[in-house]
C-alpha atoms as a PDB file:
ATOM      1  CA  UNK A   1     165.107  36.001 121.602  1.00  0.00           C
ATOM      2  CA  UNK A   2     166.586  35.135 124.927  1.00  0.00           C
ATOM      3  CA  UNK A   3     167.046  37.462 127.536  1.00  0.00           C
ATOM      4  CA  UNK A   4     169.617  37.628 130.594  1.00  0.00           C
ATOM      5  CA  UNK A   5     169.063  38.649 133.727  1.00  0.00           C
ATOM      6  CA  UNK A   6     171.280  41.527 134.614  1.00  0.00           C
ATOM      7  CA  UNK A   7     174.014  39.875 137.123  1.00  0.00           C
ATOM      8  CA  UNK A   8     174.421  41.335 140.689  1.00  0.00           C
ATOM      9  CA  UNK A   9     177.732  41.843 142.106  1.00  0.00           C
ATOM     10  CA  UNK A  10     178.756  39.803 144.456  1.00  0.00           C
ATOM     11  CA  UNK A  11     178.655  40.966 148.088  1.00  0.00           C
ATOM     12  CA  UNK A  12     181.973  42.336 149.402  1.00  0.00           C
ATOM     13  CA  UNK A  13     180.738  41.003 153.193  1.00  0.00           C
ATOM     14  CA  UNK A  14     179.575  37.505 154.569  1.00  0.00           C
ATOM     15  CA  UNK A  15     176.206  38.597 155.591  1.00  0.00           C
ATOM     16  CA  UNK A  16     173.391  36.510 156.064  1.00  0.00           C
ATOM     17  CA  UNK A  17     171.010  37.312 152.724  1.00  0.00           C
ATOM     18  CA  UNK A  18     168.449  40.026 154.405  1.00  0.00           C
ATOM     19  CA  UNK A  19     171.109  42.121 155.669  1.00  0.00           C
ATOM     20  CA  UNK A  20     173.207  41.315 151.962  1.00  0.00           C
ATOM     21  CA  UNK A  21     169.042  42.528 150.352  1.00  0.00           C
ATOM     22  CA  UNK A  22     170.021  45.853 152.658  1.00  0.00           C
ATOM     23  CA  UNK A  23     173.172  47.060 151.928  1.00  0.00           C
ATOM     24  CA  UNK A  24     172.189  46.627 147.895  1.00  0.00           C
ATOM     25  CA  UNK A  25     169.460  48.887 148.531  1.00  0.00           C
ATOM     26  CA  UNK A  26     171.350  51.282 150.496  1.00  0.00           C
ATOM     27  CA  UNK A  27     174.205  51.392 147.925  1.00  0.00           C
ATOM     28  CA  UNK A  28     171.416  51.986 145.383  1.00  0.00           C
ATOM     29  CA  UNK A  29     169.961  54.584 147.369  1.00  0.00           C
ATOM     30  CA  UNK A  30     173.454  56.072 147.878  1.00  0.00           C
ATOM     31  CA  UNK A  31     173.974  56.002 144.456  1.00  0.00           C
ATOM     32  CA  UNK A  32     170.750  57.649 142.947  1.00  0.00           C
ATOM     33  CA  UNK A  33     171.003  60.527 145.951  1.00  0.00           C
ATOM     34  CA  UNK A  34     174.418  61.427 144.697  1.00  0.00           C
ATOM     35  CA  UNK A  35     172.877  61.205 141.118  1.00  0.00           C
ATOM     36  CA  UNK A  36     170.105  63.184 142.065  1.00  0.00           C
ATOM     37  CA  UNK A  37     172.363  66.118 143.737  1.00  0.00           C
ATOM     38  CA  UNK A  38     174.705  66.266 140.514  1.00  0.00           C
ATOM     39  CA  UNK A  39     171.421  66.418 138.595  1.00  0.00           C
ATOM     40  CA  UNK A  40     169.776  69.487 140.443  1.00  0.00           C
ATOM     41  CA  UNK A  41     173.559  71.204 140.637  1.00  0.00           C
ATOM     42  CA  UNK A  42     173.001  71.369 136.909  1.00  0.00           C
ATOM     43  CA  UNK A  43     169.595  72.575 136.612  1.00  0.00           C
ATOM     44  CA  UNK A  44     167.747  69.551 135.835  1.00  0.00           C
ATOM     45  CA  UNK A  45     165.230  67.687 136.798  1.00  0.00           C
ATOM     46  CA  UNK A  46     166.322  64.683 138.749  1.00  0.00           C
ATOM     47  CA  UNK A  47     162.519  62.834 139.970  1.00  0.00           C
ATOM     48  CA  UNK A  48     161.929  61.248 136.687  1.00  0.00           C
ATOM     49  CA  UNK A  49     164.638  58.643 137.700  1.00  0.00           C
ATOM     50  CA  UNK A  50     164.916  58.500 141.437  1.00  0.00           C
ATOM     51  CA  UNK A  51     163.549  55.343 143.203  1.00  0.00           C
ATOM     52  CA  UNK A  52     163.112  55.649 146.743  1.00  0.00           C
ATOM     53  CA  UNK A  53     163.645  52.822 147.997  1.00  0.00           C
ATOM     54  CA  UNK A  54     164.014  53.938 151.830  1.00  0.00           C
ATOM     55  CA  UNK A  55     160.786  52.897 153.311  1.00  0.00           C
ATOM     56  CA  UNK A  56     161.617  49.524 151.977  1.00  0.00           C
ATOM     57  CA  UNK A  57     164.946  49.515 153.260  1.00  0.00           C
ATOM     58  CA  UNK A  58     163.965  50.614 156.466  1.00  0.00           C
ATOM     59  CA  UNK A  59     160.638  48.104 156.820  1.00  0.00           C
ATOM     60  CA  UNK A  60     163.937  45.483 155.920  1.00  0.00           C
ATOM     61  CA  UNK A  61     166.032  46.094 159.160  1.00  0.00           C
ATOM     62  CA  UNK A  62     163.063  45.522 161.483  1.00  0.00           C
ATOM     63  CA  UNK A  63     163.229  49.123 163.107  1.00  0.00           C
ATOM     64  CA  UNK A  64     161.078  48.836 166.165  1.00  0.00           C
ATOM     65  CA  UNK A  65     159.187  52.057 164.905  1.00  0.00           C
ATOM     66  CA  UNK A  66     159.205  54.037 161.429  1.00  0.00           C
ATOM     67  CA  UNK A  67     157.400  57.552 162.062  1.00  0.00           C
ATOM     68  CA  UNK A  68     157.306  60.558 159.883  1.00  0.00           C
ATOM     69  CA  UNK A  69     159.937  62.109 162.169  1.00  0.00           C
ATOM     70  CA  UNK A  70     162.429  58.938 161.772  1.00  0.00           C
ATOM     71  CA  UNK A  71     161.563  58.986 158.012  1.00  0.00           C
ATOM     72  CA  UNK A  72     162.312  62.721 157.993  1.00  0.00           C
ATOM     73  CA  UNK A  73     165.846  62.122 159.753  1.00  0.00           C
ATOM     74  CA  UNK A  74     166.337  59.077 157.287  1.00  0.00           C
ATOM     75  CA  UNK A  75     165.893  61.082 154.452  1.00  0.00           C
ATOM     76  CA  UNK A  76     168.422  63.701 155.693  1.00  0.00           C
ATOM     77  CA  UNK A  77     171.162  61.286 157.296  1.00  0.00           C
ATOM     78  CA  UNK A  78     170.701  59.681 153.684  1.00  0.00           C
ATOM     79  CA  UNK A  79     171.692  63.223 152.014  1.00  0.00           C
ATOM     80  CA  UNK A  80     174.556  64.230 153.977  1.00  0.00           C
ATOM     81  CA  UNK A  81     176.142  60.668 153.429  1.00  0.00           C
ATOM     82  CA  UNK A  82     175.687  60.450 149.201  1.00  0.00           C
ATOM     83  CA  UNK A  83     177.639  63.461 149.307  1.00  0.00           C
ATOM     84  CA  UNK A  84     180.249  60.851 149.935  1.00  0.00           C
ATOM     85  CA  UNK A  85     179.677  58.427 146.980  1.00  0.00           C
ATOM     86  CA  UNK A  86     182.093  57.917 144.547  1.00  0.00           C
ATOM     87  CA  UNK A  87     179.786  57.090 141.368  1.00  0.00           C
ATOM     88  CA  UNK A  88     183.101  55.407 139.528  1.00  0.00           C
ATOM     89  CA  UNK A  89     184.318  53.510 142.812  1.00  0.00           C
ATOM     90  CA  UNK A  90     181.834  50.585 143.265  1.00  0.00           C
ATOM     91  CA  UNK A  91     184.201  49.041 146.385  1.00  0.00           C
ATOM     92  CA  UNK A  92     183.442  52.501 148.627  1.00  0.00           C
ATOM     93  CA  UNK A  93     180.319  52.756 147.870  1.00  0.00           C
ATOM     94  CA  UNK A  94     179.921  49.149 149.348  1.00  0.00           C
ATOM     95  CA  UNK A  95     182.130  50.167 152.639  1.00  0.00           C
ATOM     96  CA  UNK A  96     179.974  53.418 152.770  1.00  0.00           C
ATOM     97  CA  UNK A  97     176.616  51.282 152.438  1.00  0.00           C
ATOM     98  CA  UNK A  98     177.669  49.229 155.525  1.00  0.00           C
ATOM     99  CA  UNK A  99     178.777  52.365 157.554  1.00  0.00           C
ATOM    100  CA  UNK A 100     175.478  54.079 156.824  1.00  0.00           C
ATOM    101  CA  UNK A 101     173.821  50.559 157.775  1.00  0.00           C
ATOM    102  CA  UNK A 102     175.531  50.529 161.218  1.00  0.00           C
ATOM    103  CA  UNK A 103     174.908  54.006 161.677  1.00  0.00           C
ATOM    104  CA  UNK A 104     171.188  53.629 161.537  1.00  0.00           C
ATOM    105  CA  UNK A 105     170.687  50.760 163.352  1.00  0.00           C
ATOM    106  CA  UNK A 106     173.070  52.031 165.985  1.00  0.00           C
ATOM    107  CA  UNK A 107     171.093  55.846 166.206  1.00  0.00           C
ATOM    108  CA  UNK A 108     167.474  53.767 166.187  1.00  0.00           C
ATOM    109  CA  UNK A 109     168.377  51.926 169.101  1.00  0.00           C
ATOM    110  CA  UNK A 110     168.431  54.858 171.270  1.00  0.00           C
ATOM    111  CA  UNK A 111     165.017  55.929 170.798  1.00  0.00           C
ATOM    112  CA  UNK A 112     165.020  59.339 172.831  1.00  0.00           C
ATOM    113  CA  UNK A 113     166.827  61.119 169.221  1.00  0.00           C
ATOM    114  CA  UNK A 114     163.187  60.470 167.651  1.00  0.00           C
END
């Protein structure tokens, strides 16, 4: 029996391939947040299924520091933006990955907000 290897989209950006690594795991992320809040809106139990995958994202970007507190506003940021996800729409999702990308780097650069 021969088995496939499930087939990644291609990459809506030129990226070099760690930052193209990041933005799949953010859009996964994204994804299984959104998931996750349509899941507890209905009463169920959403943690059998959720992957976080945040700490590896994060330990991905090179962030000069990853505290509790950062992890904690991660986690948060990471909320508020799956409320914007589109489960159907795979194209936003992408464009929303790379916003949410640009946003953290951008807010972990100024490191008096942690």
């Amino acid at each position: 029996m021969k088995k496939n290897a499930p087939k990644r989209p291609p990459s809506l950006f030129c990226l070099d391939r760690t930052t193209d690594i990041i933005l799949y795991l953010l859009q996964r992320e994204l994804k299984t947040t959104k998931l996750s809040q349509k899941c507890r809106e209905l009463g169920m139990e959403s943690n059998f299924f959720y992957c976080d995958l945040g700490l590896l994202t994060i330990s991905l970007m090179e962030l000069p520091y990853r505290s509790e507190k950062f992890m904690g506003w991660y986690d948060k940021k990471l909320n508020s933006w799956s409320k914007k996800v589109v489960l159907q729409d795979v194209n936003s999702t992408a464009q929303l990955a790379l916003e949410f990308y640009q946003y953290i780097k951008s807010k972990a650069s100024t490191k008096n907000i942690f």
